[in-house]
PDB file of N, CA and C in Angstrom:
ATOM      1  N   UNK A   1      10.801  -1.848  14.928  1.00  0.00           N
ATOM      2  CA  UNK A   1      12.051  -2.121  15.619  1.00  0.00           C
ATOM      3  C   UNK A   1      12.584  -3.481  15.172  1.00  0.00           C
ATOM      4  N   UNK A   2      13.862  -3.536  15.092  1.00  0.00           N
ATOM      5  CA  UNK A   2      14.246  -4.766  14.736  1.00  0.00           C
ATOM      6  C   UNK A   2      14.014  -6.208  15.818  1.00  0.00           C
ATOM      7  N   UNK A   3      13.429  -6.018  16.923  1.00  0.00           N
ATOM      8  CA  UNK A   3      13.137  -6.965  17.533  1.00  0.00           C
ATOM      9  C   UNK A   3      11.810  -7.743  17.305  1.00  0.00           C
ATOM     10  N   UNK A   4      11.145  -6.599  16.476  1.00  0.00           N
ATOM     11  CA  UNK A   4       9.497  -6.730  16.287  1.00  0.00           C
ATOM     12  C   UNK A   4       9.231  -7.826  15.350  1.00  0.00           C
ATOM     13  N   UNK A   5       8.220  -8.573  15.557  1.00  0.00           N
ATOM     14  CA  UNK A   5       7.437  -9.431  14.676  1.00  0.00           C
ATOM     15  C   UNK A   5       7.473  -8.689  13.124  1.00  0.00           C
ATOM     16  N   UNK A   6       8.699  -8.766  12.446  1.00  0.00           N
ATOM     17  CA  UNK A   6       8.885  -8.038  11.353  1.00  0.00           C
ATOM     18  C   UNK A   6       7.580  -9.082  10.495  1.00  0.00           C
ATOM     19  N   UNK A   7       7.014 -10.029  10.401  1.00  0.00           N
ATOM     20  CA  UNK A   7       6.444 -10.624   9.482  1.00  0.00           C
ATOM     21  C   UNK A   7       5.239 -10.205   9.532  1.00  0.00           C
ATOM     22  N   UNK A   8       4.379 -10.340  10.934  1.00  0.00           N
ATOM     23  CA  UNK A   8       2.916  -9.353  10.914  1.00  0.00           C
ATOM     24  C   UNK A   8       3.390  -7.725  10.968  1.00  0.00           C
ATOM     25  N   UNK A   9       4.613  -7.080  10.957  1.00  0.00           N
ATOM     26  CA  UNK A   9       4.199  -5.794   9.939  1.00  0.00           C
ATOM     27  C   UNK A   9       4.352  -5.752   9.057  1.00  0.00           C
ATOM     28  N   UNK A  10       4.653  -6.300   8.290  1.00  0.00           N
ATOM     29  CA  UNK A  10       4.475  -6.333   6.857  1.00  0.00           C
ATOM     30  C   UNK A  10       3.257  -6.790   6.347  1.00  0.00           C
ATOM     31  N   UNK A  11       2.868  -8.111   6.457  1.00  0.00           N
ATOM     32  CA  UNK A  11       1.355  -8.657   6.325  1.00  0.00           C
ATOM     33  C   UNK A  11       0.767  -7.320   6.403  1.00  0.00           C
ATOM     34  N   UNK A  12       0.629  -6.355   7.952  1.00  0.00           N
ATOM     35  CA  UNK A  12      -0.187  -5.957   8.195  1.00  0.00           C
ATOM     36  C   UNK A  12      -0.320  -4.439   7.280  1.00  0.00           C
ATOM     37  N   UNK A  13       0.787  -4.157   6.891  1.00  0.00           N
ATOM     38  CA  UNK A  13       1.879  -2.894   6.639  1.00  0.00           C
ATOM     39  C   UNK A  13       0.566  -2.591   4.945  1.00  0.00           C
ATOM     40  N   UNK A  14       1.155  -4.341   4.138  1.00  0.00           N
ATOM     41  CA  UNK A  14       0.759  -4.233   3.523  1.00  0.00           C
ATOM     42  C   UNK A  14      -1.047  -4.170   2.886  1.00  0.00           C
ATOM     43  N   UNK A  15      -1.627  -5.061   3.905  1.00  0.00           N
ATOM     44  CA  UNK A  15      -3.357  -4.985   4.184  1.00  0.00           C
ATOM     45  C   UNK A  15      -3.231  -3.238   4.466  1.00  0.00           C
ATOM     46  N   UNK A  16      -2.612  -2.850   5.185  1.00  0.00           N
ATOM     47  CA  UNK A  16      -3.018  -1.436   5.730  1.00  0.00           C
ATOM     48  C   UNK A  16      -3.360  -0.265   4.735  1.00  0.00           C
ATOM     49  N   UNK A  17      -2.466  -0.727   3.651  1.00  0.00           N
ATOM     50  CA  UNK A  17      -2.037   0.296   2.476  1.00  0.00           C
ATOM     51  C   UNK A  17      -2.852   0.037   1.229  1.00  0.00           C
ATOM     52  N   UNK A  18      -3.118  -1.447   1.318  1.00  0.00           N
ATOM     53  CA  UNK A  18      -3.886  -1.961  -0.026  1.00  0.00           C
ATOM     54  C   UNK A  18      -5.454  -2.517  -0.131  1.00  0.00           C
ATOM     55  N   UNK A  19      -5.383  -2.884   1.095  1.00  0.00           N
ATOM     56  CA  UNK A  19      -6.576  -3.321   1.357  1.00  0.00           C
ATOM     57  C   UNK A  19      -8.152  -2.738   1.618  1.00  0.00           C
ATOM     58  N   UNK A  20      -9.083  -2.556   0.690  1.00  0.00           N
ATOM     59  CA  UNK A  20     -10.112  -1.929   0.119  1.00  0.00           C
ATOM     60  C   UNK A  20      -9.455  -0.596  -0.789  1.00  0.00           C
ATOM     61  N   UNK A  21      -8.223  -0.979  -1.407  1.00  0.00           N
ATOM     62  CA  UNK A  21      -7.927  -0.335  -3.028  1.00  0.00           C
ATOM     63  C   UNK A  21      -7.394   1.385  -1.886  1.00  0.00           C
ATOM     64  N   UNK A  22      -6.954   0.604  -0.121  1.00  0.00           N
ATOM     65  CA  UNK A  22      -6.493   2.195   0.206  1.00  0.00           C
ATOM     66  C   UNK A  22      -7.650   3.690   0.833  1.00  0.00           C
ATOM     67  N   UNK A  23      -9.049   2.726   0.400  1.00  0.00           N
ATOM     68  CA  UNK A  23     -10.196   3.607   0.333  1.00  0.00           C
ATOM     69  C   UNK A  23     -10.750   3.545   1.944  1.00  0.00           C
ATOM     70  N   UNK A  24     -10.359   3.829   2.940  1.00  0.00           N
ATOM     71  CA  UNK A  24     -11.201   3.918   4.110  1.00  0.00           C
ATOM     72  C   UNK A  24     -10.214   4.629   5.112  1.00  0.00           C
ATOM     73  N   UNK A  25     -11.129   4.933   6.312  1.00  0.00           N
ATOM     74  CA  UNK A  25     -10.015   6.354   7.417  1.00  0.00           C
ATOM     75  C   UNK A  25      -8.789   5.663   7.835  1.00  0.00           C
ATOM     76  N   UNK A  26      -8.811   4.462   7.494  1.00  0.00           N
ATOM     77  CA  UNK A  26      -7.809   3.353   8.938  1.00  0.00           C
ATOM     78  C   UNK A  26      -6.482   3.130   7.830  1.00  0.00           C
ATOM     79  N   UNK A  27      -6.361   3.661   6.546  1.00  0.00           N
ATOM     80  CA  UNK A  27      -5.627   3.447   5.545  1.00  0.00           C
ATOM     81  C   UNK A  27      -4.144   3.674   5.976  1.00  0.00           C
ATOM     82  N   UNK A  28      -3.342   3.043   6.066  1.00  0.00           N
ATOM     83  CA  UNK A  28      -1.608   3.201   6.714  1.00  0.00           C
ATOM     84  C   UNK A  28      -1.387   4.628   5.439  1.00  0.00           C
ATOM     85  N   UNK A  29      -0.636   5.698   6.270  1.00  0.00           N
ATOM     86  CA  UNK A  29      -0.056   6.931   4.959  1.00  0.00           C
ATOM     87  C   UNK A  29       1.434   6.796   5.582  1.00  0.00           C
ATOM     88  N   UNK A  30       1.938   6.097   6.676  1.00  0.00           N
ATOM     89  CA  UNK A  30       3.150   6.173   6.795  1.00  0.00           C
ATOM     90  C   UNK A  30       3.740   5.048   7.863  1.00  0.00           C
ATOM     91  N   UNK A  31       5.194   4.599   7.320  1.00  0.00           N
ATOM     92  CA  UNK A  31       5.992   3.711   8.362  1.00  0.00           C
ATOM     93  C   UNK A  31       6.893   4.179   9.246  1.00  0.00           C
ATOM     94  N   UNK A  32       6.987   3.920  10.458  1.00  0.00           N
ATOM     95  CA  UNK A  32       8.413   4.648  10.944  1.00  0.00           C
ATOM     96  C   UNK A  32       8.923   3.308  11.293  1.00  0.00           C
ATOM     97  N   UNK A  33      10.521   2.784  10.765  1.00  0.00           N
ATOM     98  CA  UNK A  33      11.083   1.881  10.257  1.00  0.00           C
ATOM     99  C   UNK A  33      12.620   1.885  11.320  1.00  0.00           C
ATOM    100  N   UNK A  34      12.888   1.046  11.805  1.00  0.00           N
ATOM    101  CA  UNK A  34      14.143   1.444  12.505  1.00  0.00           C
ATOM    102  C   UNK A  34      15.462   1.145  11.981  1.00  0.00           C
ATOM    103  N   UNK A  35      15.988   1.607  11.571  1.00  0.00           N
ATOM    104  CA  UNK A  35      17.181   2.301  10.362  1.00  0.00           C
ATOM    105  C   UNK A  35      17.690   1.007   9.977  1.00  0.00           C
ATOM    106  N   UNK A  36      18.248  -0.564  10.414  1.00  0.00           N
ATOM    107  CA  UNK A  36      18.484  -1.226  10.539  1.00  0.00           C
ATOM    108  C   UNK A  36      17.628  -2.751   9.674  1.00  0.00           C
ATOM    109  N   UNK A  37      16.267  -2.181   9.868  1.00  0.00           N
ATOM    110  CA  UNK A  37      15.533  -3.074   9.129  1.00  0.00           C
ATOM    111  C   UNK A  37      14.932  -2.413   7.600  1.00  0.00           C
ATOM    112  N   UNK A  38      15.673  -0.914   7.847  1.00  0.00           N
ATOM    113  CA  UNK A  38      14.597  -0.202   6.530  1.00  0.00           C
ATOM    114  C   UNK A  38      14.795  -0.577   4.987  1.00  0.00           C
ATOM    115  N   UNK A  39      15.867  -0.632   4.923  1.00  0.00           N
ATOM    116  CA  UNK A  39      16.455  -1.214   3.420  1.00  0.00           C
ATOM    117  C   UNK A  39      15.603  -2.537   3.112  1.00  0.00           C
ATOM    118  N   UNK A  40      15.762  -3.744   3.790  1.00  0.00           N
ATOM    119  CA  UNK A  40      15.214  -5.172   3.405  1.00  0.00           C
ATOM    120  C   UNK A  40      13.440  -4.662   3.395  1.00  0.00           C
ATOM    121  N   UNK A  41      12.936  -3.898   4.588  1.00  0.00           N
ATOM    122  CA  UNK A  41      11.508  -3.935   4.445  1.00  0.00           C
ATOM    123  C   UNK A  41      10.682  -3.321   3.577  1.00  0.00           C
ATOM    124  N   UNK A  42      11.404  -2.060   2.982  1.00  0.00           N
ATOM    125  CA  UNK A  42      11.041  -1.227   1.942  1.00  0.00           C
ATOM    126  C   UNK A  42      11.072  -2.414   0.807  1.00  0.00           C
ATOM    127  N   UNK A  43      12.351  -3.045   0.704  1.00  0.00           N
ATOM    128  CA  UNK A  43      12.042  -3.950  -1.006  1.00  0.00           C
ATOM    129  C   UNK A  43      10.970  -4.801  -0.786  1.00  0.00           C
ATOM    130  N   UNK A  44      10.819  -5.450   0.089  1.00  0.00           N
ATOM    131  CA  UNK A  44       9.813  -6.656   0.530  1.00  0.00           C
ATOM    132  C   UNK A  44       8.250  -5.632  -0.022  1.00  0.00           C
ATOM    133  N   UNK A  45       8.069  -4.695   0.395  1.00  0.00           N
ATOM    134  CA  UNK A  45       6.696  -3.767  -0.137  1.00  0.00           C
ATOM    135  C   UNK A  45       7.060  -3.439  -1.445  1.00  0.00           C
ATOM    136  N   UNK A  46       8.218  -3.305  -1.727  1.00  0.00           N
ATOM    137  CA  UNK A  46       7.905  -2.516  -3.236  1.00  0.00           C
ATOM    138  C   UNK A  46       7.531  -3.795  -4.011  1.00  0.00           C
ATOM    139  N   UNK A  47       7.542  -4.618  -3.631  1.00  0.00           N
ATOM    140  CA  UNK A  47       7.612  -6.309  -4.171  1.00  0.00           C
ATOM    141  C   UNK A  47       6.149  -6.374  -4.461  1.00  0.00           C
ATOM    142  N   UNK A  48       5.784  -6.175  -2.739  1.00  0.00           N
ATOM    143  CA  UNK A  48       4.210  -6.818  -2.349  1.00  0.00           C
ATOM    144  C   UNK A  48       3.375  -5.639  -3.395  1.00  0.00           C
ATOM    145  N   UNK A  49       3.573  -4.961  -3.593  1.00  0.00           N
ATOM    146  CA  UNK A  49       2.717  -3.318  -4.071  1.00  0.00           C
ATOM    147  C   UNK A  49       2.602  -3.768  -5.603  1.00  0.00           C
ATOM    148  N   UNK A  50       4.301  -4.455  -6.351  1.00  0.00           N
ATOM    149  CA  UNK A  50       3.702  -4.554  -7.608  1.00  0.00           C
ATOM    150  C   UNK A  50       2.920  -5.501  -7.814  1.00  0.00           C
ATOM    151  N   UNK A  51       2.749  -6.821  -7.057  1.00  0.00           N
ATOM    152  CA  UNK A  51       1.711  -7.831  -7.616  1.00  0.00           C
ATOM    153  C   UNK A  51       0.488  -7.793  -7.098  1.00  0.00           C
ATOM    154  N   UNK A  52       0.242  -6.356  -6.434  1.00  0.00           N
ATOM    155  CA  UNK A  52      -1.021  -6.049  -6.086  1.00  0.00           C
ATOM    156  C   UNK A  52      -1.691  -5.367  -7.466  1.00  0.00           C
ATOM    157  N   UNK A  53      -0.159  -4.162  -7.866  1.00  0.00           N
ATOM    158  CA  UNK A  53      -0.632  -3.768  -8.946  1.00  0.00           C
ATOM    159  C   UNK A  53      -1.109  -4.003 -10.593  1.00  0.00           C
ATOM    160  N   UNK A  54      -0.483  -5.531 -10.432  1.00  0.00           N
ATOM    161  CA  UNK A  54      -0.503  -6.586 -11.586  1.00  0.00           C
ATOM    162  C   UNK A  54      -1.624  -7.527 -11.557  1.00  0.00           C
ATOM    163  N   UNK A  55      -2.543  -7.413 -10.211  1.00  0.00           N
ATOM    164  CA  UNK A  55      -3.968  -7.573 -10.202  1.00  0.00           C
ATOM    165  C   UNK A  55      -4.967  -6.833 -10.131  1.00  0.00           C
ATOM    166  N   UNK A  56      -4.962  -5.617 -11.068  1.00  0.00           N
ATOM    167  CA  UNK A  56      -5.672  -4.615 -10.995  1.00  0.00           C
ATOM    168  C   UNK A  56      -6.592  -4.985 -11.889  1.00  0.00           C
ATOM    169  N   UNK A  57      -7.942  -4.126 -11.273  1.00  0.00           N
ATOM    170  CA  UNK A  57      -8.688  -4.762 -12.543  1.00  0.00           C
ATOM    171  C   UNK A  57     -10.490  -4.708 -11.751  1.00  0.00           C
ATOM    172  N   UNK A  58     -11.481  -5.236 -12.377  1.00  0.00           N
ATOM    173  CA  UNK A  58     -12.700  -5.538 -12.386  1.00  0.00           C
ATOM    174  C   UNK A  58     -12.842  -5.391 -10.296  1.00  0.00           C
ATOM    175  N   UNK A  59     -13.099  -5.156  -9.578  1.00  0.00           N
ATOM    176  CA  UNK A  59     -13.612  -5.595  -7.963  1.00  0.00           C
ATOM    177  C   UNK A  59     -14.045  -6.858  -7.490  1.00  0.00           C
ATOM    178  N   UNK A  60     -14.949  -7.111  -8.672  1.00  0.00           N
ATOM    179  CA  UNK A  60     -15.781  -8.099  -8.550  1.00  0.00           C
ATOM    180  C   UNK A  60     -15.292  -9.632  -8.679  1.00  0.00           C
ATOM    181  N   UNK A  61     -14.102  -9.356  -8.897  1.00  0.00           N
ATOM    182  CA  UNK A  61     -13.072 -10.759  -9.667  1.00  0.00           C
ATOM    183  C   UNK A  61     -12.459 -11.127  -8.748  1.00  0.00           C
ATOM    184  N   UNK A  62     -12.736 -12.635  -8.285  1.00  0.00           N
ATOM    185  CA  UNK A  62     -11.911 -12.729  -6.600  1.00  0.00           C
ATOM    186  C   UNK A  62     -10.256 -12.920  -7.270  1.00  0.00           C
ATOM    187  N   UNK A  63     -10.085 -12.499  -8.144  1.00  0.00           N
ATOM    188  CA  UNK A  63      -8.222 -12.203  -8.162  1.00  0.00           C
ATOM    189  C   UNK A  63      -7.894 -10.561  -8.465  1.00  0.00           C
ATOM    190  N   UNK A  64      -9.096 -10.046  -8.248  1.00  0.00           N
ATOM    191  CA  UNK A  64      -8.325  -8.420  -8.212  1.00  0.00           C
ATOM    192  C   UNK A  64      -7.819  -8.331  -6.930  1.00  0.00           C
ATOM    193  N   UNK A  65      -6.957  -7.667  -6.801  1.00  0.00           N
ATOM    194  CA  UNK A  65      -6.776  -7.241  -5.619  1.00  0.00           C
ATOM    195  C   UNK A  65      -6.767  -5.844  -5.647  1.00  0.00           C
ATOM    196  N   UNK A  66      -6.508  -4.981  -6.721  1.00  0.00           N
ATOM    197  CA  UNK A  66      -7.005  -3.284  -6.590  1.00  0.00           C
ATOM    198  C   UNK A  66      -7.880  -2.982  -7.381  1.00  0.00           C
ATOM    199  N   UNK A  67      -9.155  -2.333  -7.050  1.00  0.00           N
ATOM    200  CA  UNK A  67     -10.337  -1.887  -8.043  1.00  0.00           C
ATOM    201  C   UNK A  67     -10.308  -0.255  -8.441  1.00  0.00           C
ATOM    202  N   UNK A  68     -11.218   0.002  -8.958  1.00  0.00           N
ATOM    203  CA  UNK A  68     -11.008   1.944  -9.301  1.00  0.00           C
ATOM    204  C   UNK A  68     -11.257   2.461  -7.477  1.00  0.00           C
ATOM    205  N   UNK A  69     -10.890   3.671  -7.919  1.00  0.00           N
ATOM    206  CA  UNK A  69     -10.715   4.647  -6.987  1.00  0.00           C
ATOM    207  C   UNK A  69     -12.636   5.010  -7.171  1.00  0.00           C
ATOM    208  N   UNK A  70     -12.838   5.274  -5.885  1.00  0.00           N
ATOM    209  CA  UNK A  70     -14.907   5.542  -5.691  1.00  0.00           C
ATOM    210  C   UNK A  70     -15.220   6.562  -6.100  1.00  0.00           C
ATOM    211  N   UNK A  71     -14.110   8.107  -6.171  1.00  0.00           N
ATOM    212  CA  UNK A  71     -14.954   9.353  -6.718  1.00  0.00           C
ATOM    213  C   UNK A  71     -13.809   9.591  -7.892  1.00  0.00           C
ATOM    214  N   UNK A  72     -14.284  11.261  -8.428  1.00  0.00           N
ATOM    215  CA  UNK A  72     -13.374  12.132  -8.775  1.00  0.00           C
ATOM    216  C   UNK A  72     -12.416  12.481  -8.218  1.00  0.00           C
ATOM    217  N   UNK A  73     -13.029  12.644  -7.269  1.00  0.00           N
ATOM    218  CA  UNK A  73     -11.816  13.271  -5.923  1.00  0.00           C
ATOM    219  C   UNK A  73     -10.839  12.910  -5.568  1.00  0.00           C
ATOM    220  N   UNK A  74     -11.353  11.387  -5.253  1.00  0.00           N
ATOM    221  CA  UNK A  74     -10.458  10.374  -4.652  1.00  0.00           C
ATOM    222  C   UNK A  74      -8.957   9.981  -5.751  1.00  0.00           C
ATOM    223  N   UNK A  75      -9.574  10.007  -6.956  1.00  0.00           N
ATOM    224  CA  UNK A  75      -8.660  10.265  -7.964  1.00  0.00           C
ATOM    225  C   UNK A  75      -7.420  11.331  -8.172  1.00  0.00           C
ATOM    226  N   UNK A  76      -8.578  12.599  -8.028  1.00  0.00           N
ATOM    227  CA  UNK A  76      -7.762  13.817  -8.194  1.00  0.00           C
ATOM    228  C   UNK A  76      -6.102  13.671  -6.808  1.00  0.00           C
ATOM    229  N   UNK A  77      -6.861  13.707  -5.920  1.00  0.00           N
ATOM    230  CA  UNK A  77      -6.428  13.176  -4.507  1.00  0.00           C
ATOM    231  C   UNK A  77      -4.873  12.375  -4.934  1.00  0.00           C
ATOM    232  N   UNK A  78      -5.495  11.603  -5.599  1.00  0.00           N
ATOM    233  CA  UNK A  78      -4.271  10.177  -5.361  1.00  0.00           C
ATOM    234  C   UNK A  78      -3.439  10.715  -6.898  1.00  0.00           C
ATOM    235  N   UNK A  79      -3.639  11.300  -7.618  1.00  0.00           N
ATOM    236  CA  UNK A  79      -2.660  12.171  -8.479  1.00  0.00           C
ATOM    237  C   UNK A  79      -1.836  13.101  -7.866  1.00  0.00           C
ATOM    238  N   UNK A  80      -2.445  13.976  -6.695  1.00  0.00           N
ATOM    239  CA  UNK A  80      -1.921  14.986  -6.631  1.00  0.00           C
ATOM    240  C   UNK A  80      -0.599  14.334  -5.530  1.00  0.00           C
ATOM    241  N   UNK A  81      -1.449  12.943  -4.646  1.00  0.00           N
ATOM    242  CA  UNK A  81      -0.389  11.919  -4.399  1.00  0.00           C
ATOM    243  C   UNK A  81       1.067  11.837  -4.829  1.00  0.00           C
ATOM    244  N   UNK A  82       0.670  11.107  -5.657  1.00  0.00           N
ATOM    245  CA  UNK A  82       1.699  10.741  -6.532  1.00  0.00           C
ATOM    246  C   UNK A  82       2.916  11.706  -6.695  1.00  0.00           C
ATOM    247  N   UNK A  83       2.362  13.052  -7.216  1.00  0.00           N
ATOM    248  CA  UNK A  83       2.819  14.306  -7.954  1.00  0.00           C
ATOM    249  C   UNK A  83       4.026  14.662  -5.979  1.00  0.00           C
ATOM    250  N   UNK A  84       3.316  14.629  -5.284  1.00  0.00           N
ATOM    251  CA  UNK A  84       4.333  14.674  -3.836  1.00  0.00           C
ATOM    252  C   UNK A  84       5.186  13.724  -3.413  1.00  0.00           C
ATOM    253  N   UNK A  85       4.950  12.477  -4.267  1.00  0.00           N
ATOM    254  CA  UNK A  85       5.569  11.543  -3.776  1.00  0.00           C
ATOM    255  C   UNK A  85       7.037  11.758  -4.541  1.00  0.00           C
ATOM    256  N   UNK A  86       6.712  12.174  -6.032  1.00  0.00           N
ATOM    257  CA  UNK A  86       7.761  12.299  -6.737  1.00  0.00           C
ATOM    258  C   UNK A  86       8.928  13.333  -6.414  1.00  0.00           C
ATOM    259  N   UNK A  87       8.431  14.897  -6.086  1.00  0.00           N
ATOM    260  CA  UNK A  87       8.986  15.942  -5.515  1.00  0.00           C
ATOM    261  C   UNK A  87      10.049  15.231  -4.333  1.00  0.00           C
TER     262      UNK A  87
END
């Protein structure tokens, strides 16, 4: 809502979505955005998402911030993702 602590949802928006590479039950799969704030908050993530994705890399490196995906599955999974996101 536009009255809301727009800054801890985003912080949180974005930990929710990225944080352990997306891999656990508590993982955010969706925002409901109140029409008013949706335009500015969507760019602010597409922002935060690429310099998550521009630290991809090794786990073990305290500047990754996204590591591989843990199975096959989880892979297959996050392709077939993608493939819905595009549709």
């Amino acid at each position: 809502m536009p009255d809301g602590d727009l800054e801890l949802a985003f912080q949180g928006s974005v930990f929710a979505a990225a944080g352990t590479a997306g891999q656990r039950c508590t993982t955010l799969r969706r925002l409901f955005l109140h029409e008013s704030i949706y335009d500015a908050f969507v760019k602010r993530l597409v922002g935060a998402y690429a310099k998550v994705a521009a630290r991809m890399g090794d786990p073990m490196h305290p500047d990754t911030l996204l590591g591989p995906l843990h199975t096959k599955r989880a892979v297959q999974e996050y392709k077939e993702g993608i493939e819905t996101i595009k549709r």
